[in-house]
PDB file of N, CA and C in Angstrom:
ATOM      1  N   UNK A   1     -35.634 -53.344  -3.969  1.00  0.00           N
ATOM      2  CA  UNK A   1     -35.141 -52.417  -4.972  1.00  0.00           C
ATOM      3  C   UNK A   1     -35.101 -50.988  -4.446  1.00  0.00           C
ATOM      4  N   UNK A   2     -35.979 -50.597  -3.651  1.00  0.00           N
ATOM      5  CA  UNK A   2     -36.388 -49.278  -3.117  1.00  0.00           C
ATOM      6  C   UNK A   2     -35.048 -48.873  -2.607  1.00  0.00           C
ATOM      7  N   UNK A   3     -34.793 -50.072  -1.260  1.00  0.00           N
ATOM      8  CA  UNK A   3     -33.741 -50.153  -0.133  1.00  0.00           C
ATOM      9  C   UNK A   3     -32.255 -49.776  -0.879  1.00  0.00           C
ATOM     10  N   UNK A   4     -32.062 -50.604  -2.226  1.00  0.00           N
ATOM     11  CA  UNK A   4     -31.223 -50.202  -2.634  1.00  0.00           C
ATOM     12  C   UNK A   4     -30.248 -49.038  -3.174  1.00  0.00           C
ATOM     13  N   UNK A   5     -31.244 -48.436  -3.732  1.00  0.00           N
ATOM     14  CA  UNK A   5     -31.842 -47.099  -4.616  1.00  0.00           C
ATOM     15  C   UNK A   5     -31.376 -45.739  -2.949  1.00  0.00           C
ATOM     16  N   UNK A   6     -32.141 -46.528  -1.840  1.00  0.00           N
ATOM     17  CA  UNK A   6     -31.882 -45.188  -0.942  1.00  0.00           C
ATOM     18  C   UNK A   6     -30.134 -45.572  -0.112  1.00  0.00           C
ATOM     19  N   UNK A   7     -29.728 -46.944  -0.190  1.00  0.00           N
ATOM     20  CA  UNK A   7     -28.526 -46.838   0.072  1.00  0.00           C
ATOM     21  C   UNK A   7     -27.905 -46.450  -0.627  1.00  0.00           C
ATOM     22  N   UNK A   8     -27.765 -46.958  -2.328  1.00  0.00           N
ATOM     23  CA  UNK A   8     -26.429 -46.032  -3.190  1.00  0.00           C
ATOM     24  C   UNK A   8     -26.984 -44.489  -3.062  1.00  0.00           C
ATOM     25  N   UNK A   9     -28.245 -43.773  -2.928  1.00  0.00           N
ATOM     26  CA  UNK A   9     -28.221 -42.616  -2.578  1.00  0.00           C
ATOM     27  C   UNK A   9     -27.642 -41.876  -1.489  1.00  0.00           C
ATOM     28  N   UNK A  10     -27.578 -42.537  -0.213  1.00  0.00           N
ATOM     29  CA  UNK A  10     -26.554 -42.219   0.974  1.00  0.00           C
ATOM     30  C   UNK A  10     -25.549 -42.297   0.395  1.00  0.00           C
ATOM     31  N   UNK A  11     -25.041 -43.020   0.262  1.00  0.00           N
ATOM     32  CA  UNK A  11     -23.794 -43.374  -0.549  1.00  0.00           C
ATOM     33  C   UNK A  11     -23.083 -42.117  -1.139  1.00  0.00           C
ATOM     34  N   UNK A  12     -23.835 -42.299  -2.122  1.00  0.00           N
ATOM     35  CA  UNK A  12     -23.465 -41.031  -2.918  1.00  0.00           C
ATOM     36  C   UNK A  12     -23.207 -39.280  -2.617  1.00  0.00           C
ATOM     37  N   UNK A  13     -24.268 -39.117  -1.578  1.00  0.00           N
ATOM     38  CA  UNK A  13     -24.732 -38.146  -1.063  1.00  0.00           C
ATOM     39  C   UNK A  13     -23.548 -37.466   0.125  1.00  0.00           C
ATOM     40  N   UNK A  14     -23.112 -39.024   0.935  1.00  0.00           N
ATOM     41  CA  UNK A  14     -21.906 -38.952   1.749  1.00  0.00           C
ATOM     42  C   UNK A  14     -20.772 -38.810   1.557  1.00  0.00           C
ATOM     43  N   UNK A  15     -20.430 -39.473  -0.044  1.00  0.00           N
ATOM     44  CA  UNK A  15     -19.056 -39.169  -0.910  1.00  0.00           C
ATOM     45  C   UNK A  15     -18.957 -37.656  -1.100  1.00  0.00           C
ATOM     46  N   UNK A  16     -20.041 -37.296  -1.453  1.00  0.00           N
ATOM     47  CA  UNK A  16     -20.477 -35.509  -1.866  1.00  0.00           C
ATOM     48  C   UNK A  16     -19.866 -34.682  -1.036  1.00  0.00           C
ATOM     49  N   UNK A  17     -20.765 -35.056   0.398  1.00  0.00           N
ATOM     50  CA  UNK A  17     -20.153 -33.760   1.016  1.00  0.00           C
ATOM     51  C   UNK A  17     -18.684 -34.025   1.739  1.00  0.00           C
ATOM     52  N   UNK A  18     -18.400 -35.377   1.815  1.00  0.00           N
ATOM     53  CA  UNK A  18     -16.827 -35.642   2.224  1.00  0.00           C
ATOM     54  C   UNK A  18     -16.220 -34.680   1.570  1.00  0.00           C
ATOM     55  N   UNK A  19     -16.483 -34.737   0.158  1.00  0.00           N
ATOM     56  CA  UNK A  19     -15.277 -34.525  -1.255  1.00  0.00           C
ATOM     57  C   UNK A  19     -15.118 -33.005  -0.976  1.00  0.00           C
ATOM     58  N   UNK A  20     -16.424 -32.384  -0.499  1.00  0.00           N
ATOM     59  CA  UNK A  20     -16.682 -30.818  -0.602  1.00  0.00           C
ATOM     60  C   UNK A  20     -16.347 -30.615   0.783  1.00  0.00           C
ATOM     61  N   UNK A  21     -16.587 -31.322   1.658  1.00  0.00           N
ATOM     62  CA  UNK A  21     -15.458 -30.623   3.201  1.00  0.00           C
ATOM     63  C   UNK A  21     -14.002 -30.822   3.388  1.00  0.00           C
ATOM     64  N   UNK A  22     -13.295 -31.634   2.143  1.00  0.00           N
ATOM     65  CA  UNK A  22     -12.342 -31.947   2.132  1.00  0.00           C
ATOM     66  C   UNK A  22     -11.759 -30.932   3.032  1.00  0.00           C
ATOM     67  N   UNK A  23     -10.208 -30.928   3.774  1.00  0.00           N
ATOM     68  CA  UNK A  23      -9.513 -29.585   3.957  1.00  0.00           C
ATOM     69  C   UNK A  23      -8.384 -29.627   2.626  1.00  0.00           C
ATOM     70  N   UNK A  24      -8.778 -28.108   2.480  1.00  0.00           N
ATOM     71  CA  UNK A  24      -7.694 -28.146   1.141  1.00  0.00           C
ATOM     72  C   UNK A  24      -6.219 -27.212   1.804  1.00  0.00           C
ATOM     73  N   UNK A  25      -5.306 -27.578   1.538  1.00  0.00           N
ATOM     74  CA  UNK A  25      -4.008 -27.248   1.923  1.00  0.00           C
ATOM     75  C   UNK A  25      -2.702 -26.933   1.208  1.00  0.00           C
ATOM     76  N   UNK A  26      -2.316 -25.591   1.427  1.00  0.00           N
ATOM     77  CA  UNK A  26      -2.011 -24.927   0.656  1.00  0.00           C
ATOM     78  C   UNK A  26      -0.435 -24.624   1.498  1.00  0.00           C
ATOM     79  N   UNK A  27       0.136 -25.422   0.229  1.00  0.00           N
ATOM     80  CA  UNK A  27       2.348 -25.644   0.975  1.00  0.00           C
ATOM     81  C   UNK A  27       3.071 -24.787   0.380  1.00  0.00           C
ATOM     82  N   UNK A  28       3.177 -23.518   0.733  1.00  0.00           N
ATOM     83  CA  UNK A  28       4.120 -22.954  -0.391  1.00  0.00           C
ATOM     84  C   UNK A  28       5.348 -23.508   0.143  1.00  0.00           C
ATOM     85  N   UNK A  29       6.393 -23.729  -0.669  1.00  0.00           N
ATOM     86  CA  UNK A  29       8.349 -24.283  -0.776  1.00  0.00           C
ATOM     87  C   UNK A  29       9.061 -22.764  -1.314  1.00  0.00           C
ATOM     88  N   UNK A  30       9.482 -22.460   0.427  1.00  0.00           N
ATOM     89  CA  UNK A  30      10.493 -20.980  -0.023  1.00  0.00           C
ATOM     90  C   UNK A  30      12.087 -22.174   0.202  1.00  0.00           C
ATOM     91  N   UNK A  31      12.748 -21.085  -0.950  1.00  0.00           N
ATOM     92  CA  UNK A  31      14.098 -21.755  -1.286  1.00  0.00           C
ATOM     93  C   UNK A  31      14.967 -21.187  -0.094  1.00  0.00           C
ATOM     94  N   UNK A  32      16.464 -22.388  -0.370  1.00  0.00           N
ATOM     95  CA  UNK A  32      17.229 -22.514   1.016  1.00  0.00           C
ATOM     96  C   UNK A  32      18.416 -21.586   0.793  1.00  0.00           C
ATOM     97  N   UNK A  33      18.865 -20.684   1.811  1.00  0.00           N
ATOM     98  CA  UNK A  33      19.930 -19.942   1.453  1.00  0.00           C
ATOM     99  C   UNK A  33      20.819 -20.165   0.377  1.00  0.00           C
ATOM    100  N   UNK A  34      21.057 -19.394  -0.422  1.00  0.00           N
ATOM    101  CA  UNK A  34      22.198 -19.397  -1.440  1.00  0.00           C
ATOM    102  C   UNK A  34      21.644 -20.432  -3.493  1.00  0.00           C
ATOM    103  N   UNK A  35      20.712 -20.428  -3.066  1.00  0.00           N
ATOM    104  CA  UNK A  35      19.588 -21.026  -4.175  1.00  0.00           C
ATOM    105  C   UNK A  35      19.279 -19.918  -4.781  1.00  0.00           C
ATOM    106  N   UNK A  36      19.439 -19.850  -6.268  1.00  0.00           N
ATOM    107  CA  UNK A  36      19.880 -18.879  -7.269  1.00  0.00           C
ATOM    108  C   UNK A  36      18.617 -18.858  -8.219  1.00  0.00           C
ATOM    109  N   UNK A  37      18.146 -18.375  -7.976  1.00  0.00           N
ATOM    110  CA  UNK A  37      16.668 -18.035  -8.613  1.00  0.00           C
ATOM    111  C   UNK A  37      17.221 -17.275  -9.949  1.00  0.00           C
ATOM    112  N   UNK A  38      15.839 -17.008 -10.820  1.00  0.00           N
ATOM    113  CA  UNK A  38      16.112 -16.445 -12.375  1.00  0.00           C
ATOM    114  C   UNK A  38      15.330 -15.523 -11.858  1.00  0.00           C
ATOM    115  N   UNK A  39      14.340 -15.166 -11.229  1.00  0.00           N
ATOM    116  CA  UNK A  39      13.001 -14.308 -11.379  1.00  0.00           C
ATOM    117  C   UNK A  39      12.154 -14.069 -10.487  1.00  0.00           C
ATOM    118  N   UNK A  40      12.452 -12.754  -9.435  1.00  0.00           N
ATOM    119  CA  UNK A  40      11.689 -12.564  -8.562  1.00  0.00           C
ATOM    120  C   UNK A  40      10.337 -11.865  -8.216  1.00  0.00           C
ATOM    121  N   UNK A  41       9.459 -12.477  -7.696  1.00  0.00           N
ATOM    122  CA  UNK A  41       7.904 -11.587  -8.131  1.00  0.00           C
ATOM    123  C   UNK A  41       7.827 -10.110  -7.072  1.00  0.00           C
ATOM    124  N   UNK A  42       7.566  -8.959  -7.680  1.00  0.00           N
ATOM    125  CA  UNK A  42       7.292  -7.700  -7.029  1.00  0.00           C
ATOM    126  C   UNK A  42       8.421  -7.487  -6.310  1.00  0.00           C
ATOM    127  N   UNK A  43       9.569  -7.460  -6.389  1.00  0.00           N
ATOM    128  CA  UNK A  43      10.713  -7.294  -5.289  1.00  0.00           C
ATOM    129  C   UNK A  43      10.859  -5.843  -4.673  1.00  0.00           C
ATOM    130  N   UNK A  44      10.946  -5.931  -3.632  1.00  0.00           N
ATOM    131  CA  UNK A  44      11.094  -4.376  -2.817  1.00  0.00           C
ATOM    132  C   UNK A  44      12.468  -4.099  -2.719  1.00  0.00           C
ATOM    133  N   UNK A  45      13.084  -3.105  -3.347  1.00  0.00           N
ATOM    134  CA  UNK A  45      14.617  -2.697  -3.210  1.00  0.00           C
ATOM    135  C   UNK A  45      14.806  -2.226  -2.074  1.00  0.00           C
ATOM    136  N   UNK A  46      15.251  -2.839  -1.323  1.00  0.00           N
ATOM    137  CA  UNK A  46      16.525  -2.005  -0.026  1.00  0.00           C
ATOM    138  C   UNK A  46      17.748  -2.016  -0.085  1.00  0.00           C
ATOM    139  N   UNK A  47      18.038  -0.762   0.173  1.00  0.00           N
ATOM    140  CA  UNK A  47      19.757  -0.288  -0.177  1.00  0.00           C
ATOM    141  C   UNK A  47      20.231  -0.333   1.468  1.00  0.00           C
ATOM    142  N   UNK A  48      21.238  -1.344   1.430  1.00  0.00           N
ATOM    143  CA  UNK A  48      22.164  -1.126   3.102  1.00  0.00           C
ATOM    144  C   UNK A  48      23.207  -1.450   2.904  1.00  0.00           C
ATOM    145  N   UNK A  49      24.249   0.019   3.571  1.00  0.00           N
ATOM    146  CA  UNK A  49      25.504  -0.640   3.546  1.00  0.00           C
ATOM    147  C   UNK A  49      26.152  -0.352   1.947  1.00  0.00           C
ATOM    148  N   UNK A  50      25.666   0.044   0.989  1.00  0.00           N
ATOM    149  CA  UNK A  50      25.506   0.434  -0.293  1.00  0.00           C
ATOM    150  C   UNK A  50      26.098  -0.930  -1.191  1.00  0.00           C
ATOM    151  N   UNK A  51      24.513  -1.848  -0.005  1.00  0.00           N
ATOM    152  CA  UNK A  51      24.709  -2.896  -0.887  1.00  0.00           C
ATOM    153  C   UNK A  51      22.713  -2.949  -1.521  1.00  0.00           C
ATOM    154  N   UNK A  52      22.059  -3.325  -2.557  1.00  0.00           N
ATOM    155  CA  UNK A  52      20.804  -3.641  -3.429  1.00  0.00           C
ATOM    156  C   UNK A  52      20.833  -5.014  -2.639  1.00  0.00           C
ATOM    157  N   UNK A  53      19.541  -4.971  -1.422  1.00  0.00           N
ATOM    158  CA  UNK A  53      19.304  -6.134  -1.371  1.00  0.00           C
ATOM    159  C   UNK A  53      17.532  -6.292  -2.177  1.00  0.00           C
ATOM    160  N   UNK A  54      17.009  -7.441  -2.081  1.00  0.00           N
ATOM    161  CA  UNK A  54      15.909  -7.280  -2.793  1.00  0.00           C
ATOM    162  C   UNK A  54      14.672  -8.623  -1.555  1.00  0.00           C
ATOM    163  N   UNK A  55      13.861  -7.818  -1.328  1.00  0.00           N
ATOM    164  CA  UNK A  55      12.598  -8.393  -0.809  1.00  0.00           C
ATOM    165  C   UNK A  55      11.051  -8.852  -1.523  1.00  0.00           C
ATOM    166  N   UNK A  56      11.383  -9.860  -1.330  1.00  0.00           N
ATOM    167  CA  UNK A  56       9.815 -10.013  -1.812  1.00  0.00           C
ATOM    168  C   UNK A  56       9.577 -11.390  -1.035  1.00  0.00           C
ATOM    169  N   UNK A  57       8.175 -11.297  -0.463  1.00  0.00           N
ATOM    170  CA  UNK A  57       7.134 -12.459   0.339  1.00  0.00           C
ATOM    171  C   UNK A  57       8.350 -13.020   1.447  1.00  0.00           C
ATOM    172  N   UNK A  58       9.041 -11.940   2.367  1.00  0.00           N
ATOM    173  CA  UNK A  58       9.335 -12.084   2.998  1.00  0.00           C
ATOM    174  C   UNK A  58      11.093 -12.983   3.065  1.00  0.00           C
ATOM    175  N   UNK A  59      11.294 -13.072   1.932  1.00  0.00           N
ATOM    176  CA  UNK A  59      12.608 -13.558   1.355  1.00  0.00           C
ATOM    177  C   UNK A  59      13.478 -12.835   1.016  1.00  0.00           C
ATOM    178  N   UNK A  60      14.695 -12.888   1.039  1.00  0.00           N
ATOM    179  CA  UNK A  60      15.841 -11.825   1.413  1.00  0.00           C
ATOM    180  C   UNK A  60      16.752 -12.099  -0.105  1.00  0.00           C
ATOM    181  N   UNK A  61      17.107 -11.441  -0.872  1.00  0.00           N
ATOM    182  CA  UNK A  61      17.419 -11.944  -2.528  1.00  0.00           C
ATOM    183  C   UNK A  61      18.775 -10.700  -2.843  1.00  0.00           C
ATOM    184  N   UNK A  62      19.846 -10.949  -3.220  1.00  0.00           N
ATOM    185  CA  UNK A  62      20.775 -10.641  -3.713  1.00  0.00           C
ATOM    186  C   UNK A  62      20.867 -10.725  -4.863  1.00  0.00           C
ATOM    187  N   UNK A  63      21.207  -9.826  -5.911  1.00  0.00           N
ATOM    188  CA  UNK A  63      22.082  -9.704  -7.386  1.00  0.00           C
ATOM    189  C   UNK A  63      22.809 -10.391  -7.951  1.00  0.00           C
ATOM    190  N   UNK A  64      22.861 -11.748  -8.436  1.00  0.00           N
ATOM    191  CA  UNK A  64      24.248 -11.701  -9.221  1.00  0.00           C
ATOM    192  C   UNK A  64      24.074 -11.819 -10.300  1.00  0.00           C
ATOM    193  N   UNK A  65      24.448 -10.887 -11.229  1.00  0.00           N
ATOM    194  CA  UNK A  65      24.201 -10.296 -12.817  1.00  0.00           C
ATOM    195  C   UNK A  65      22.670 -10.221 -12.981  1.00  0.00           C
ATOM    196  N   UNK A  66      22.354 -11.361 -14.022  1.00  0.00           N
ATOM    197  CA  UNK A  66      20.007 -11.075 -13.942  1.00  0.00           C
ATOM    198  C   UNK A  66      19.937 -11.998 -13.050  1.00  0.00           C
ATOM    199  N   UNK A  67      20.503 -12.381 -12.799  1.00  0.00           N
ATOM    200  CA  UNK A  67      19.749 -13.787 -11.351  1.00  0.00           C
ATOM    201  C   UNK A  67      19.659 -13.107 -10.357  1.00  0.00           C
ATOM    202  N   UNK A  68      19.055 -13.847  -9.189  1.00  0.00           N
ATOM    203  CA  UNK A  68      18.996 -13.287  -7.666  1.00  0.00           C
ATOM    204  C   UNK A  68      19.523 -14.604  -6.898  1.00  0.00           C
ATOM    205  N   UNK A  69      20.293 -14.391  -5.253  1.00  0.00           N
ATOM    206  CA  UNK A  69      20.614 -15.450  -4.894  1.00  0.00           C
ATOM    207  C   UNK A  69      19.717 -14.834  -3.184  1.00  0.00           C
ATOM    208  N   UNK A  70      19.128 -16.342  -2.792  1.00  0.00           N
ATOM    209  CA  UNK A  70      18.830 -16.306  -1.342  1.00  0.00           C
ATOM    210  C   UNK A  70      19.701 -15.832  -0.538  1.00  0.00           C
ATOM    211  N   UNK A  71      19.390 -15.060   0.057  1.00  0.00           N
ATOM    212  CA  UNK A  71      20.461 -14.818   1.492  1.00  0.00           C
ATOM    213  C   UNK A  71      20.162 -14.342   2.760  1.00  0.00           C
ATOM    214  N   UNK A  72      20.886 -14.571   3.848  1.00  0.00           N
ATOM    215  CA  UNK A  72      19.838 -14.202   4.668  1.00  0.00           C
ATOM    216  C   UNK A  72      19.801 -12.783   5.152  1.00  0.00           C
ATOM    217  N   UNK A  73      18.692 -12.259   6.112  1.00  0.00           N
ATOM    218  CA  UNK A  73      18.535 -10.511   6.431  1.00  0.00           C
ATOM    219  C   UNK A  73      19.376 -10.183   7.032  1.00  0.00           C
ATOM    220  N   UNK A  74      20.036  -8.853   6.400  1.00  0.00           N
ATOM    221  CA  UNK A  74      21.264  -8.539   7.458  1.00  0.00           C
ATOM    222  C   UNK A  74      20.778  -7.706   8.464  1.00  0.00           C
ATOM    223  N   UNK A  75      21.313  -7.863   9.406  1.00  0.00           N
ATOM    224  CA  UNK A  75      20.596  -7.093  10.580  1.00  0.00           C
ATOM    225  C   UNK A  75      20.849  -5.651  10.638  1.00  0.00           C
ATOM    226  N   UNK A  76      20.117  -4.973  11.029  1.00  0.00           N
ATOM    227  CA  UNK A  76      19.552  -3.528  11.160  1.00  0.00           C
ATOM    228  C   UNK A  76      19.163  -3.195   9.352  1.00  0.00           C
ATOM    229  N   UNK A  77      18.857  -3.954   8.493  1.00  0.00           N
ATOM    230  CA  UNK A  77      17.726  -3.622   7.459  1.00  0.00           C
ATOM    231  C   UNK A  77      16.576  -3.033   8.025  1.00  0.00           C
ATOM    232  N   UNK A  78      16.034  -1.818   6.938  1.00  0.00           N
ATOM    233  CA  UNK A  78      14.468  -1.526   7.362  1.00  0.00           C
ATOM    234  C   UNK A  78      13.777  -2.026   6.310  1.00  0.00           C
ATOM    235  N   UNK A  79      12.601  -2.405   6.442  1.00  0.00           N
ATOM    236  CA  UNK A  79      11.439  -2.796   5.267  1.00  0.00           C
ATOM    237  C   UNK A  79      10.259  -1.869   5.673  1.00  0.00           C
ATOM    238  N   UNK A  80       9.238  -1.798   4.984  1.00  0.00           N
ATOM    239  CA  UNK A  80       8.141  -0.923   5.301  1.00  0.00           C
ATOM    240  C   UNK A  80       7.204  -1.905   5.782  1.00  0.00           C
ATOM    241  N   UNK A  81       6.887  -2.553   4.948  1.00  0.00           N
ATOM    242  CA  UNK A  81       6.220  -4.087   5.378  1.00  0.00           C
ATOM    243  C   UNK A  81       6.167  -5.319   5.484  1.00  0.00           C
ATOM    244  N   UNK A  82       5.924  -5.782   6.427  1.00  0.00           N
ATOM    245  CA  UNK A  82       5.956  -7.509   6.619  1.00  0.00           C
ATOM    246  C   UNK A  82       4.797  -7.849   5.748  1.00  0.00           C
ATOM    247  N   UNK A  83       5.294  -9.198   5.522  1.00  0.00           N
ATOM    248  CA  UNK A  83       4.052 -10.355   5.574  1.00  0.00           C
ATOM    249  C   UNK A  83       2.901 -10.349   5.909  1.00  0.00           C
ATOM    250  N   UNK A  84       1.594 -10.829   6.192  1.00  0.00           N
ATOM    251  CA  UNK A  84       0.512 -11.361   6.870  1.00  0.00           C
ATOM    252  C   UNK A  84       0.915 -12.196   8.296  1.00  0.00           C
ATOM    253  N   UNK A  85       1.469 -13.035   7.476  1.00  0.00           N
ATOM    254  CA  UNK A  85       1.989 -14.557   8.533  1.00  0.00           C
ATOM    255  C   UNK A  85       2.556 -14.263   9.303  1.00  0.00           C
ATOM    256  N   UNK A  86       3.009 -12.925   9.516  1.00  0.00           N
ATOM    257  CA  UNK A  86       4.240 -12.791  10.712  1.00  0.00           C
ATOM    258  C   UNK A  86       3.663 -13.119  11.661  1.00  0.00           C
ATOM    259  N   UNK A  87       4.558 -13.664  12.899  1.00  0.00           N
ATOM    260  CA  UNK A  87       3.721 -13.808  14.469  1.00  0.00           C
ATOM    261  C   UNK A  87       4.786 -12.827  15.097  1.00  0.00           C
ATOM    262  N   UNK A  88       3.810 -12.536  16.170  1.00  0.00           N
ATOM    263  CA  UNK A  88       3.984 -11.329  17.104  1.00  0.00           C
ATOM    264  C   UNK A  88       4.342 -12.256  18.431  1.00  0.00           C
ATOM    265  N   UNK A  89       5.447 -11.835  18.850  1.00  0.00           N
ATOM    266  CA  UNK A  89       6.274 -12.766  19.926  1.00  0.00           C
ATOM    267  C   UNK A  89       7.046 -11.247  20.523  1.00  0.00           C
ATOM    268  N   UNK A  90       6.954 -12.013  22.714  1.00  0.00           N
ATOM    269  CA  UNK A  90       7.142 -10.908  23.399  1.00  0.00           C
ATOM    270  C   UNK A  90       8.474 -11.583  24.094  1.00  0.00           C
ATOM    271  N   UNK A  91       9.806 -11.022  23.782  1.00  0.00           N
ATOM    272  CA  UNK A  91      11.152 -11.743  24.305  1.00  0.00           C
ATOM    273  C   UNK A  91      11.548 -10.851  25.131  1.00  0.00           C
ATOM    274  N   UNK A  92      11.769 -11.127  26.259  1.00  0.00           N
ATOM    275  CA  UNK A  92      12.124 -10.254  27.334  1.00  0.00           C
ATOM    276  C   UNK A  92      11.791  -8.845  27.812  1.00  0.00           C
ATOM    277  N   UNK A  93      10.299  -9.107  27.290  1.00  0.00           N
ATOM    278  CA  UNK A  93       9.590  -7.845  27.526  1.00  0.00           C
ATOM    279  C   UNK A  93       9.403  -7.008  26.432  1.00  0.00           C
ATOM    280  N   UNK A  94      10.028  -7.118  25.050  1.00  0.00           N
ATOM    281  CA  UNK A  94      10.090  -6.301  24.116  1.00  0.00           C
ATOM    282  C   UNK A  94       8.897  -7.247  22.918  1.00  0.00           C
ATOM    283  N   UNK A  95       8.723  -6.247  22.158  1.00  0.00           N
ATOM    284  CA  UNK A  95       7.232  -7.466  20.943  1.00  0.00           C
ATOM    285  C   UNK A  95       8.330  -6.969  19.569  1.00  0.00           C
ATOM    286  N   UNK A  96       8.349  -8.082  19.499  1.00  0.00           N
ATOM    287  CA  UNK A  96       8.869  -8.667  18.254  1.00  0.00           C
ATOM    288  C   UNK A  96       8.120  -9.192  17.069  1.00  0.00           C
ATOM    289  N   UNK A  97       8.630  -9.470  15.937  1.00  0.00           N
ATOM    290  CA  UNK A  97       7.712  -9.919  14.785  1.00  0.00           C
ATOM    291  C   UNK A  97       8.871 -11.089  14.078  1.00  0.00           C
ATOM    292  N   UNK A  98       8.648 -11.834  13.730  1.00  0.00           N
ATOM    293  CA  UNK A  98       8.961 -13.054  13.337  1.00  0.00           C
ATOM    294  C   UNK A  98       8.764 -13.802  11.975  1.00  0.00           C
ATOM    295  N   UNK A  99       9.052 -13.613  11.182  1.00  0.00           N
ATOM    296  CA  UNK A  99       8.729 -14.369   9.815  1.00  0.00           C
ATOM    297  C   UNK A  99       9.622 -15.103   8.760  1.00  0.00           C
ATOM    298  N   UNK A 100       9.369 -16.396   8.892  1.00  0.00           N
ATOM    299  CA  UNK A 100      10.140 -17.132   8.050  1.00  0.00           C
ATOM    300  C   UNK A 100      11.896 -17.508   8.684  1.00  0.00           C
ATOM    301  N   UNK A 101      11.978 -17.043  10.158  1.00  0.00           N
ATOM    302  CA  UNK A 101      13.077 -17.273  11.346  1.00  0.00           C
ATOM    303  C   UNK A 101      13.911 -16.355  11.357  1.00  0.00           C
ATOM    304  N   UNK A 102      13.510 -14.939  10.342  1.00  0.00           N
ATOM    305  CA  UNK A 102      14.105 -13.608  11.021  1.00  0.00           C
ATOM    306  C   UNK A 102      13.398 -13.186  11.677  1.00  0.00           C
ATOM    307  N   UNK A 103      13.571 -12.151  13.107  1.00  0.00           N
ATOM    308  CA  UNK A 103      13.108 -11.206  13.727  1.00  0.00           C
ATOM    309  C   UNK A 103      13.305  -9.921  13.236  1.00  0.00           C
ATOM    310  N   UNK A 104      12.051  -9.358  13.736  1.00  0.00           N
ATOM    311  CA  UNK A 104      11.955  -7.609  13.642  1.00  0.00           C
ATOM    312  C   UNK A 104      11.605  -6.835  14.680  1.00  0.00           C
ATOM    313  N   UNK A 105      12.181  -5.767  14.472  1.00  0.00           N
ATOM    314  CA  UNK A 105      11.666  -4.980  15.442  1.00  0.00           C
ATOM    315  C   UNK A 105      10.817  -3.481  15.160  1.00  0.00           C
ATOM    316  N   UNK A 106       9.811  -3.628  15.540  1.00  0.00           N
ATOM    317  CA  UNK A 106       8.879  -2.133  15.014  1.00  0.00           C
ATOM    318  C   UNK A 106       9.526  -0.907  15.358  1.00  0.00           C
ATOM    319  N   UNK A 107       9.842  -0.156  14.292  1.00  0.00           N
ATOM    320  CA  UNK A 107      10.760   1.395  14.807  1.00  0.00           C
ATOM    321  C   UNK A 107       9.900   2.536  13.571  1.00  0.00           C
ATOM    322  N   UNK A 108       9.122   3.312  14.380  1.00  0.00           N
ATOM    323  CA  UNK A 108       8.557   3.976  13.506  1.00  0.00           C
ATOM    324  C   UNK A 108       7.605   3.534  12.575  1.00  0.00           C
ATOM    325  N   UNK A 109       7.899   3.790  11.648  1.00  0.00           N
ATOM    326  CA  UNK A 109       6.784   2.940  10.485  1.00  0.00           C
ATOM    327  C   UNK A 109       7.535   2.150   9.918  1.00  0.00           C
ATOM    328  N   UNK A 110       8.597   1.695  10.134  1.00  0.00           N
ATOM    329  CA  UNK A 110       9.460   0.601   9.688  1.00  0.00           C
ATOM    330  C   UNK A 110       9.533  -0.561  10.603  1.00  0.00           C
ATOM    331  N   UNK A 111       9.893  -1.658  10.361  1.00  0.00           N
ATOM    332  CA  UNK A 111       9.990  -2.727  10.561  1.00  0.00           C
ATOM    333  C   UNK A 111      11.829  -3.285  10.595  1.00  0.00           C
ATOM    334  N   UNK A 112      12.445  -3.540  11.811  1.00  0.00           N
ATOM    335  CA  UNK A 112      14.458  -3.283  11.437  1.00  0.00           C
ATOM    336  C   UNK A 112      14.417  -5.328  11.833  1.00  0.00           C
ATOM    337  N   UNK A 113      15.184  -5.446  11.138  1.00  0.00           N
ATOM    338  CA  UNK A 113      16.137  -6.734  10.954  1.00  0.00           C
ATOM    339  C   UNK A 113      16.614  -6.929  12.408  1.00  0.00           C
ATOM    340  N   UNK A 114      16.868  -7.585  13.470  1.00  0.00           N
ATOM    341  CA  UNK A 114      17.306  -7.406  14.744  1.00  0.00           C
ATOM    342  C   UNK A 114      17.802  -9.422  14.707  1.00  0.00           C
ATOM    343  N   UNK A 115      18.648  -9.276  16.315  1.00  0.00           N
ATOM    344  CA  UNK A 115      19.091 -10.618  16.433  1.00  0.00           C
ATOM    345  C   UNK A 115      18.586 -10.659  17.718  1.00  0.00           C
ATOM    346  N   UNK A 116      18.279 -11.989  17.841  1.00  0.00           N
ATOM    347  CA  UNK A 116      17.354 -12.255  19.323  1.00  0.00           C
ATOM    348  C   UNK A 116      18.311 -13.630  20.393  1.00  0.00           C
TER     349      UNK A 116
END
């Protein structure tokens, strides 16, 4: 009875900390060019070209009437800030920044839209 008592206690004890080391994993789903959203969170206005494009979490968002549509960065945009996630990549000698499969290039305290 004892024996028993201390195996369902392993048991139990081993389910425990499995459950609590689990890895927990976290997928965000950014939408595919031209996918027409209702509602964008915190959007950063950039004016280029004297066109309203709109940024937020690194996603590139166009106007049409109250909606916004995906689109992609037109090149030589400035933003003030990237992402977290960006990776820092060195292409032919120059450091680049990378997020979400646009490149940037650091100019000043801005951050420019570039093609690689």
């Amino acid at each position: 009875m004892k024996n028993l008592k201390r195996v369902l206690f392993t048991i139990a004890l081993l389910g425990t900390i499995l459950t609590v080391n689990a890895q927990r994993t976290v997928v965000k789903v950014y939408p595919k060019h031209g996918t027409v959203v209702t509602k964008v969170t915190k959007p950063k206005i950039v004016i280029h070209k004297k066109t309203n494009f709109y940024f937020a979490d690194g996603i590139w968002y166009k106007a049409r009437g109250k909606k916004y549509v995906v689109c992609a960065a037109p090149t030589g945009i400035k933003v003030r800030k990237l992402p977290r996630a960006r990776r820092v990549v060195v292409v032919n000698g120059r450091k680049l920044y990378k997020y979400r499969g646009v490149w940037y290039k650091k100019r000043g305290r801005h951050y420019v839209v570039v093609t690689v």
